[in-house]
C-alpha atoms as a PDB file:
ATOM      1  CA  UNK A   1     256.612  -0.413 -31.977  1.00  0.00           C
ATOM      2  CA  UNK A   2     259.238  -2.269 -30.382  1.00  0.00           C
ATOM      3  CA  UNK A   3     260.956  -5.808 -31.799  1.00  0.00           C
ATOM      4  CA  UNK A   4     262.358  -8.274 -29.147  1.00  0.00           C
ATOM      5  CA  UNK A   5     265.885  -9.509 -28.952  1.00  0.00           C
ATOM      6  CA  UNK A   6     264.509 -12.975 -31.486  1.00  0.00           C
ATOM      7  CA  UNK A   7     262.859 -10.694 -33.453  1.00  0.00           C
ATOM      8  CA  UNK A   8     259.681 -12.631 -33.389  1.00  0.00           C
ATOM      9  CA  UNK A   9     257.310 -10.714 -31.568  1.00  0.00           C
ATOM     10  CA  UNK A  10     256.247  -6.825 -31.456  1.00  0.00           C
ATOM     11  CA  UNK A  11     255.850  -5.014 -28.191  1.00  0.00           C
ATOM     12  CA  UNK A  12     253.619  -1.890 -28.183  1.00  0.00           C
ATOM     13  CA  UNK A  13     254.108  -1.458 -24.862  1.00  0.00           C
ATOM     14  CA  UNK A  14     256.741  -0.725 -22.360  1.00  0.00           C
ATOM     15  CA  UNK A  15     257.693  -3.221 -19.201  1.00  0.00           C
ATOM     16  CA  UNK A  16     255.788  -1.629 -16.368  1.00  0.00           C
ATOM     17  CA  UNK A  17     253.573   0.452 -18.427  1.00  0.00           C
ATOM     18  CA  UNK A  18     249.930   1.154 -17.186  1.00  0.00           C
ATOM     19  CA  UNK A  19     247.538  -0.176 -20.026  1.00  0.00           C
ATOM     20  CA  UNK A  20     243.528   0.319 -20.040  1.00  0.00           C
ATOM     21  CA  UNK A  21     241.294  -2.455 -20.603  1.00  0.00           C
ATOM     22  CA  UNK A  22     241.578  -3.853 -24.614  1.00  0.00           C
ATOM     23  CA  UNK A  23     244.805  -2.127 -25.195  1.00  0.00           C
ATOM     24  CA  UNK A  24     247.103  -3.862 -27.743  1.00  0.00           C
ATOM     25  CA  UNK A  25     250.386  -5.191 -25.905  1.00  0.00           C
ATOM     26  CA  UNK A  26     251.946  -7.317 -28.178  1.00  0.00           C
ATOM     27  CA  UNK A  27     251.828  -9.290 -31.478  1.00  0.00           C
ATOM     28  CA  UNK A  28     254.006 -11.850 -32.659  1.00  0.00           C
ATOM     29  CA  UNK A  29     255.963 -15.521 -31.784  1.00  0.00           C
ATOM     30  CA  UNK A  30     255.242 -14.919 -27.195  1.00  0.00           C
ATOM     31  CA  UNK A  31     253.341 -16.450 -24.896  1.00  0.00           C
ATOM     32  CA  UNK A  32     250.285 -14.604 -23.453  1.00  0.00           C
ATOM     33  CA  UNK A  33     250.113 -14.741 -19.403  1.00  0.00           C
ATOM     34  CA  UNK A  34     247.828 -13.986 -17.008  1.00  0.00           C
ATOM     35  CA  UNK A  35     245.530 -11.009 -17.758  1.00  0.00           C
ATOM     36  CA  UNK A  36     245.875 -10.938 -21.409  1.00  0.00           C
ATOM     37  CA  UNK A  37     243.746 -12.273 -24.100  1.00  0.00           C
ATOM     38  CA  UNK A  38     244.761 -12.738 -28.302  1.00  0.00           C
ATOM     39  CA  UNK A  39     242.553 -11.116 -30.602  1.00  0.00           C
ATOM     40  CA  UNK A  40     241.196 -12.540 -33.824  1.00  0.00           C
ATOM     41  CA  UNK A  41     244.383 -10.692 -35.558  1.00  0.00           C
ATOM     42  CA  UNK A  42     246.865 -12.441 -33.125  1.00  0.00           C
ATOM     43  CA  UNK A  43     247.154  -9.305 -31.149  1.00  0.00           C
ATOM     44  CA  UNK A  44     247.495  -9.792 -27.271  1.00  0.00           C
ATOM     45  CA  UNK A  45     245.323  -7.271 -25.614  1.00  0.00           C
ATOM     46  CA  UNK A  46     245.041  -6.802 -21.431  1.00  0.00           C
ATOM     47  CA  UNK A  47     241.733  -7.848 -19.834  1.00  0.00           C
ATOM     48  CA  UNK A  48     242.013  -4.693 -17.654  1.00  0.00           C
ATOM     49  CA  UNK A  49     243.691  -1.717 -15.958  1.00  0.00           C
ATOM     50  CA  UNK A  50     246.920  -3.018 -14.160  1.00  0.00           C
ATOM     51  CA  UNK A  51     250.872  -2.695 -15.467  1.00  0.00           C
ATOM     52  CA  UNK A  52     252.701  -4.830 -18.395  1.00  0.00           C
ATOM     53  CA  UNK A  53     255.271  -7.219 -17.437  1.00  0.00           C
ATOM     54  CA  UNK A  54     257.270  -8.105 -20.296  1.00  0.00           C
ATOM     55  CA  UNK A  55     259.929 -11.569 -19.602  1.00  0.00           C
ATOM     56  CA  UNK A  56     261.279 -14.024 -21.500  1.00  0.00           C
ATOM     57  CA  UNK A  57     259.390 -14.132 -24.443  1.00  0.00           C
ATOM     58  CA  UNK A  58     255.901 -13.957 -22.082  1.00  0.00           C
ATOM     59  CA  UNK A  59     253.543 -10.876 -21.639  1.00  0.00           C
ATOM     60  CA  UNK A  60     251.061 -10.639 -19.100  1.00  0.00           C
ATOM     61  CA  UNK A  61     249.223  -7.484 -17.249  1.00  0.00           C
ATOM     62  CA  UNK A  62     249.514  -7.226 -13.215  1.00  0.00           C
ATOM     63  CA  UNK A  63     246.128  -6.037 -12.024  1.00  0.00           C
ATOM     64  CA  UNK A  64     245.970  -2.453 -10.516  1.00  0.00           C
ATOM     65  CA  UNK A  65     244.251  -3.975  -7.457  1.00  0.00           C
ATOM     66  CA  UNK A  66     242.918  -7.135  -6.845  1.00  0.00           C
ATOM     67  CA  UNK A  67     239.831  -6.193  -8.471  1.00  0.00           C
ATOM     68  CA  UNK A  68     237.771  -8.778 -10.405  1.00  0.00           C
ATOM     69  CA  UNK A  69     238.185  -9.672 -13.765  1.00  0.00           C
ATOM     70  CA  UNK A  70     235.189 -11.131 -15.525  1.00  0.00           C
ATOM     71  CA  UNK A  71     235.619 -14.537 -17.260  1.00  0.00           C
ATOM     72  CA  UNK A  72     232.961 -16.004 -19.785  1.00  0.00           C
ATOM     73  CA  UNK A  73     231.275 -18.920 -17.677  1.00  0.00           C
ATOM     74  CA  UNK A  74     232.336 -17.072 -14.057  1.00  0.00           C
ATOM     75  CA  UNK A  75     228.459 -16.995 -11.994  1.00  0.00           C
ATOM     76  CA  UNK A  76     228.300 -13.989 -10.439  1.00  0.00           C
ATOM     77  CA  UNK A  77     226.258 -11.796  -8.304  1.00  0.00           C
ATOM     78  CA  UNK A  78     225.490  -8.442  -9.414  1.00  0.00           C
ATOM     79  CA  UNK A  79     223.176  -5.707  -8.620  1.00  0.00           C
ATOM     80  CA  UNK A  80     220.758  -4.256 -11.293  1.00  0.00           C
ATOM     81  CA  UNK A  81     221.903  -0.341 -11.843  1.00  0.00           C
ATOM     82  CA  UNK A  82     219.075   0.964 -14.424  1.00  0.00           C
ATOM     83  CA  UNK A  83     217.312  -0.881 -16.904  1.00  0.00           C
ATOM     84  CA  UNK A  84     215.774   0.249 -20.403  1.00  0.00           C
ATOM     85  CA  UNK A  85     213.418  -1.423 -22.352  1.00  0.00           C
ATOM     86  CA  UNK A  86     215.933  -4.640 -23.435  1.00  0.00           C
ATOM     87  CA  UNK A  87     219.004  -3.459 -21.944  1.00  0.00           C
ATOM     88  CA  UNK A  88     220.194  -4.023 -17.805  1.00  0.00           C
ATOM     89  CA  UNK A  89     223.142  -2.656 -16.690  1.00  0.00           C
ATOM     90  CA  UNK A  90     224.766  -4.441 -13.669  1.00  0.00           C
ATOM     91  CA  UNK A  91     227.450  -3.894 -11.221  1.00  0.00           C
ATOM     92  CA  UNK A  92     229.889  -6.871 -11.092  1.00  0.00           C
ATOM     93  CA  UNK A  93     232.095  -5.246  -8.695  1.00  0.00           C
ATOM     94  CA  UNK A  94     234.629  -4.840 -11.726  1.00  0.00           C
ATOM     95  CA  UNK A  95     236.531  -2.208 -13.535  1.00  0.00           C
ATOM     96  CA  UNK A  96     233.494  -2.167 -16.318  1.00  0.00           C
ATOM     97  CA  UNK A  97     229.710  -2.792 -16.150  1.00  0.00           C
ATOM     98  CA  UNK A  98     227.967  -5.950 -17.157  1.00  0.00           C
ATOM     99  CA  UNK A  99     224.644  -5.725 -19.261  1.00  0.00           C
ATOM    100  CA  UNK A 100     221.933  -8.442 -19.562  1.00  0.00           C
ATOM    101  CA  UNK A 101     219.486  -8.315 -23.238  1.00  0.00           C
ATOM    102  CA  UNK A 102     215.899  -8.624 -22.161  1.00  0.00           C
ATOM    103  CA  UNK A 103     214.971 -11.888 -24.414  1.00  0.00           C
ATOM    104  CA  UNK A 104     212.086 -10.656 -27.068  1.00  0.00           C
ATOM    105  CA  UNK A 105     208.111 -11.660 -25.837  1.00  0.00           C
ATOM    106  CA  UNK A 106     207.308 -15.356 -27.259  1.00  0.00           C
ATOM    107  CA  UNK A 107     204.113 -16.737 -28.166  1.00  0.00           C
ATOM    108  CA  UNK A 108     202.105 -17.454 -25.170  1.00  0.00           C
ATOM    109  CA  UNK A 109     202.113 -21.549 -24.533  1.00  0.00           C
ATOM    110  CA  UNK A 110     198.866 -23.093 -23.234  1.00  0.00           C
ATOM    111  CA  UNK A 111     198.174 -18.835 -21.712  1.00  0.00           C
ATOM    112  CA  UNK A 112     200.674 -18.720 -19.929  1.00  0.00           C
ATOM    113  CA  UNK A 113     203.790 -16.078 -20.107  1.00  0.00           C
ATOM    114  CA  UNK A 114     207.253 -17.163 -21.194  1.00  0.00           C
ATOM    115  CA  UNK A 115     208.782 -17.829 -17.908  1.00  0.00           C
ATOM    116  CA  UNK A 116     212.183 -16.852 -18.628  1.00  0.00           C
ATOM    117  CA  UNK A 117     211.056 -13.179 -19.868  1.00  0.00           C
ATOM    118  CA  UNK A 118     208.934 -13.089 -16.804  1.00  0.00           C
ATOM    119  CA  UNK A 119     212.239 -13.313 -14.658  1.00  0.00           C
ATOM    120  CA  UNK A 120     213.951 -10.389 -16.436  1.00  0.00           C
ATOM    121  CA  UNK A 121     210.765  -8.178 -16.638  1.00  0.00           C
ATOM    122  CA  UNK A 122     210.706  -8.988 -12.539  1.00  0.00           C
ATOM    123  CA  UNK A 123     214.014  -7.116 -12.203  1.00  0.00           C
ATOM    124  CA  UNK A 124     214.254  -3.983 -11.236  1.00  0.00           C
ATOM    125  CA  UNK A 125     217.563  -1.473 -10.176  1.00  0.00           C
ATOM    126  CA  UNK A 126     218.458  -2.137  -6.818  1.00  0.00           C
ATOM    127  CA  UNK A 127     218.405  -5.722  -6.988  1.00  0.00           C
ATOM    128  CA  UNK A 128     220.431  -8.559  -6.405  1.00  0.00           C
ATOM    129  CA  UNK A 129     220.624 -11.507  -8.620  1.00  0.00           C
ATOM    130  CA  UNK A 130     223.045 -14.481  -9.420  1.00  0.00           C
ATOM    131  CA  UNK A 131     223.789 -14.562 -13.010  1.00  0.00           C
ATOM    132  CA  UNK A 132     226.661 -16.162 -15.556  1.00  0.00           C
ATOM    133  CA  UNK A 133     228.900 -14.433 -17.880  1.00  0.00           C
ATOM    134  CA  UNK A 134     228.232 -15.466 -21.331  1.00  0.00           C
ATOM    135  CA  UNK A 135     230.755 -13.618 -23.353  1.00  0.00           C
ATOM    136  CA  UNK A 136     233.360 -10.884 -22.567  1.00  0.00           C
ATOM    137  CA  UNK A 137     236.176  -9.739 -24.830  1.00  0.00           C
ATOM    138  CA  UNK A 138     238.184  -7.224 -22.997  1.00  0.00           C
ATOM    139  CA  UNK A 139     236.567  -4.459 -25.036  1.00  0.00           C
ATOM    140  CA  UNK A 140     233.142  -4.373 -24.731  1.00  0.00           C
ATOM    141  CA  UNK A 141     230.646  -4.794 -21.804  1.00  0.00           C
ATOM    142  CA  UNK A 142     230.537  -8.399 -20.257  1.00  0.00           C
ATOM    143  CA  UNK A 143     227.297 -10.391 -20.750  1.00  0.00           C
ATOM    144  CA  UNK A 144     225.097 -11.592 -18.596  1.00  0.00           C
ATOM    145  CA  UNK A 145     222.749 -14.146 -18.168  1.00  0.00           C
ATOM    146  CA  UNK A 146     220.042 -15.332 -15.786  1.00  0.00           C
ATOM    147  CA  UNK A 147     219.000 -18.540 -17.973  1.00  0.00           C
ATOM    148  CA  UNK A 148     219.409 -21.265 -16.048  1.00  0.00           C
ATOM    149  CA  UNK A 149     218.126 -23.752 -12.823  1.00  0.00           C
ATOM    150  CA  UNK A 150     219.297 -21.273  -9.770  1.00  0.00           C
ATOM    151  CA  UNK A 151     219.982 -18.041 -11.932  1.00  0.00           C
ATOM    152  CA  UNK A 152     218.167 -14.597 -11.178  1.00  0.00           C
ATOM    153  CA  UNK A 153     216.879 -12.338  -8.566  1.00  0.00           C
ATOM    154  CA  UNK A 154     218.197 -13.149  -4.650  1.00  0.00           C
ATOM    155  CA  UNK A 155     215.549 -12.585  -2.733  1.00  0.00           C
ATOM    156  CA  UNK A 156     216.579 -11.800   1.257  1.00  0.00           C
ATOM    157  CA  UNK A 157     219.923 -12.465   2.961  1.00  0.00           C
ATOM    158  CA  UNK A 158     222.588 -10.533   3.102  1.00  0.00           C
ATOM    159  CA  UNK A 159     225.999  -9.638   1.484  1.00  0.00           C
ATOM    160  CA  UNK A 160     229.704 -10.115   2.070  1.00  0.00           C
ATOM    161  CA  UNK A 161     232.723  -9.002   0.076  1.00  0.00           C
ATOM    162  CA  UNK A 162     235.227 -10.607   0.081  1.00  0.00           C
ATOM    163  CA  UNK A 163     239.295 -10.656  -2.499  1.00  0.00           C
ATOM    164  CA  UNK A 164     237.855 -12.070  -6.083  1.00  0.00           C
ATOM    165  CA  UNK A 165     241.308 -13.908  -5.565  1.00  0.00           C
ATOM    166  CA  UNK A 166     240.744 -15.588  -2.598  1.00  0.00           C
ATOM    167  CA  UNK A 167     237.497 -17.071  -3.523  1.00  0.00           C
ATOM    168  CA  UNK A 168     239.094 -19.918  -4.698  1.00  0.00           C
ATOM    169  CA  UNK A 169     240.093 -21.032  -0.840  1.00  0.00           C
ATOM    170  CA  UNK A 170     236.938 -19.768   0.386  1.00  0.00           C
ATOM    171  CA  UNK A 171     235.352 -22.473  -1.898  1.00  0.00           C
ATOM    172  CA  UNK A 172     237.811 -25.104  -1.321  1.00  0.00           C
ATOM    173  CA  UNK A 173     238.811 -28.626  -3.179  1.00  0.00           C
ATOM    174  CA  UNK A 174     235.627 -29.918  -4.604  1.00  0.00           C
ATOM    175  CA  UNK A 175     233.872 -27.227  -2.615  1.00  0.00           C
ATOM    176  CA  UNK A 176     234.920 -28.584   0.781  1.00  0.00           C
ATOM    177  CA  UNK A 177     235.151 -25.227   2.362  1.00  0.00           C
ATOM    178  CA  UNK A 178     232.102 -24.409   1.473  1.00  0.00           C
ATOM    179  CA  UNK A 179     230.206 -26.858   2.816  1.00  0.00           C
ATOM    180  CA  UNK A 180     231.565 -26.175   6.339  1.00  0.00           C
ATOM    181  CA  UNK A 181     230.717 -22.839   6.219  1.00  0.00           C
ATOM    182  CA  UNK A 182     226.549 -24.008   5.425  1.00  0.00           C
ATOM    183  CA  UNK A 183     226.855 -26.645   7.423  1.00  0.00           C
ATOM    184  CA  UNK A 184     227.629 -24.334  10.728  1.00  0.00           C
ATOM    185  CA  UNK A 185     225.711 -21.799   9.854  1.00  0.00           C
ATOM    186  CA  UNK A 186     222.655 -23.882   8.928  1.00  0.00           C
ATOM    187  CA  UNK A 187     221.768 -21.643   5.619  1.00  0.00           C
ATOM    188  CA  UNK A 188     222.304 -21.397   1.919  1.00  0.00           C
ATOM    189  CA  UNK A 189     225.589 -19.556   1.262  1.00  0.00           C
ATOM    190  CA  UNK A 190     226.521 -18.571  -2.769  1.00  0.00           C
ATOM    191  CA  UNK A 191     230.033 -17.283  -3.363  1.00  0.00           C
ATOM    192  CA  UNK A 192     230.342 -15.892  -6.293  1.00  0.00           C
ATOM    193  CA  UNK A 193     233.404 -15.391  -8.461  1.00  0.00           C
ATOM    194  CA  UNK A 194     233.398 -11.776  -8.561  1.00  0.00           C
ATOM    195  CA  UNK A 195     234.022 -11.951  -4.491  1.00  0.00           C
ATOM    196  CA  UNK A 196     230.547 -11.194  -3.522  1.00  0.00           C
ATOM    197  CA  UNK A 197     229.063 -13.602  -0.647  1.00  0.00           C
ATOM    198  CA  UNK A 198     225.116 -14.034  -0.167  1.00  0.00           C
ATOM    199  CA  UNK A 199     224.070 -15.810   3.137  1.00  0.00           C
ATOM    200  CA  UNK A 200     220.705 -16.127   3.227  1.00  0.00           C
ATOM    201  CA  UNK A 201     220.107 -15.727   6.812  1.00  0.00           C
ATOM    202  CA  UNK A 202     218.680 -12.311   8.211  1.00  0.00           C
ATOM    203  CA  UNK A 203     220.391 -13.633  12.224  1.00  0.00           C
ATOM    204  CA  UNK A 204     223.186 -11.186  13.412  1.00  0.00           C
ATOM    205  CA  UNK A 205     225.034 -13.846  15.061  1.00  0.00           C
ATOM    206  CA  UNK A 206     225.206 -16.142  11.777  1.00  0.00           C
ATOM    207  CA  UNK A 207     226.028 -13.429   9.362  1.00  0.00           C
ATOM    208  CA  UNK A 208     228.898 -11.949  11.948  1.00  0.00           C
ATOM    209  CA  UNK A 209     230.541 -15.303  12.460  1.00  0.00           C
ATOM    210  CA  UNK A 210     230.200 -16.372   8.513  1.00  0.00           C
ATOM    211  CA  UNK A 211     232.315 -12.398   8.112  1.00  0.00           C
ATOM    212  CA  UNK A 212     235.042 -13.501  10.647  1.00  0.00           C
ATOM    213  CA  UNK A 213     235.142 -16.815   8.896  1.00  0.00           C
ATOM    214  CA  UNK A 214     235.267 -15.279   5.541  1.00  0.00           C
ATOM    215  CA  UNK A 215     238.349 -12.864   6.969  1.00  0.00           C
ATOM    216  CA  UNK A 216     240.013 -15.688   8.222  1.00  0.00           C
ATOM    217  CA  UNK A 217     240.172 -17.406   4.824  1.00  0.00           C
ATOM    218  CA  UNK A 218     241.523 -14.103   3.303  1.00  0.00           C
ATOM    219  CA  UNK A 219     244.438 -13.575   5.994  1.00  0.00           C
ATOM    220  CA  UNK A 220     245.322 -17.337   5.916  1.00  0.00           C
ATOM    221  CA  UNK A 221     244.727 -18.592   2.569  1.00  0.00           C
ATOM    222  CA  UNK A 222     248.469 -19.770   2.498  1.00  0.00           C
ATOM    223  CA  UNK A 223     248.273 -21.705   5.200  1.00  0.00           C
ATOM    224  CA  UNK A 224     247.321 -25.528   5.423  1.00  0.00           C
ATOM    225  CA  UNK A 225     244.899 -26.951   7.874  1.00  0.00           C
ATOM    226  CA  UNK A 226     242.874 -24.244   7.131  1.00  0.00           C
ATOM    227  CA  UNK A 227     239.044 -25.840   6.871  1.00  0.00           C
ATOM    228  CA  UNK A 228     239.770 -27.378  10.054  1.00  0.00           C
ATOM    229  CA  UNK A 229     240.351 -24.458  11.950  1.00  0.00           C
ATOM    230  CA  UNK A 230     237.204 -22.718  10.110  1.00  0.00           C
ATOM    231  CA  UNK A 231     234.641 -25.369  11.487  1.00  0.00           C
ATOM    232  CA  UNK A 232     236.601 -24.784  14.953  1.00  0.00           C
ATOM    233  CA  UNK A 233     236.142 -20.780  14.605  1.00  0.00           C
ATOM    234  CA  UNK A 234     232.242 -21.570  14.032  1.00  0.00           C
ATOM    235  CA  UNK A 235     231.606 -23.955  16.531  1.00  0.00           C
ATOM    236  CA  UNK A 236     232.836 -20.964  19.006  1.00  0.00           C
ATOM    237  CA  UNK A 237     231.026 -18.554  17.644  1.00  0.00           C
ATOM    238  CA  UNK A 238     227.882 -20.085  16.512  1.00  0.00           C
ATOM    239  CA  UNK A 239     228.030 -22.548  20.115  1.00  0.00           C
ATOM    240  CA  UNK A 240     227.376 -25.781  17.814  1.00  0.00           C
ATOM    241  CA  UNK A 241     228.769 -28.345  17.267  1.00  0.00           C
ATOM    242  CA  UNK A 242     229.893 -31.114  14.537  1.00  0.00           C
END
């Protein structure tokens, strides 16, 4: 255990060090930064595999690789790995799997089955579904829940990935860059905070121009004027226009 220069916080770790996922960094009079998360003891803990970086009184954890890194009210789209009797386990394209609780069977209403159990027991490994992360902690699995008006299974389409930290720009202010990309490609499009893009559209051309767009965004995130030049890039490849 290692005390700072002010003697007011405790480092555990070194600057630079690789941590693990819940691994106690630091305790004491800092500021948490990005990739860290206190405890219920005070104890700053990393949200996932990456290296420490220690300055000026702040700790924070540098991911590994851009992976993502789940966040309680983040909707994301996962895909169902195996399933027991109340449990799902679901790839988040993260550094740890997400599970989902089956809810318990409710009395019947008027005959008819409890609709929200009905979309869980519906599941089944394999496939897709857009769902919202309840609770994580940095320790155990993230949770997952389908509860809601547009939650569950994703039926058709198909699938992009895309950086989890560019999804911010592929969104846009107030969703702006979004709304280019459906309205050129004339379909529902859902990205997800975990960088995982459904475009439900089974046409070649629409999917293949919505992936150039989408690579686009990536490579010039940094760059203003950006939404513009997106509607222009679908207009060419899609031959429509505004």
């Amino acid at each position: 255990m290692k005390k700072s220069a002010s003697s007011k916080a405790e480092f555990f770790v070194k600057d630079r060090e690789l941590v693990l996922p819940g691994q106690a960094l630091a305790k004491g009079s800092l500021k948490p930064d990005k990739g860290v998360y206190v405890d219920e003891e005070g104890v700053v803990r990393s949200y996932m595999v990456g290296l420490v970086e220690i300055s000026n009184e702040r700790v924070g954890v540098i991911p590994l690789r851009g992976g993502y890194v789940p966040k309680a009210g983040d909707l994301v789209i996962a895909r169902i790995e195996k399933m027991s009797q109340r449990i799902i386990f679901a790839d988040i394209n993260s550094y740890c799997k997400a599970i989902m609780i089956v809810p318990r069977p409710e009395p019947r209403r008027g005959g008819r089955r409890h609709s929200l159990l009905a979309k869980y027991e519906a599941l089944a490994p394999g496939d897709v579904v857009l769902a919202k992360i309840m609770s994580y902690d940095g320790v155990s699995n993230p949770l997952l829940s389908i509860k809601g008006e547009g939650l569950g299974k994703l039926v058709g389409g198909s699938l992009i990935m895309i950086e989890p930290s560019k999804v911010p720009r592929a969104l846009g202010k107030r969703q702006s860059m979004l709304q280019v990309l459906k309205q050129k490609a004339k379909c529902d499009i859902i990205i997800a905070q975990n960088g995982i893009v459904w475009i439900n559209s089974n046409d070649p051309k629409v999917i293949g121009a919505i992936e150039k767009a989408l690579r686009k965004i990536e490579r010039e995130s940094h760059l203003s004027g950006l939404t513009e030049r997106i509607g222009q890039l679908l207009d060419s490849l899609l031959g429509r226009k505004s």
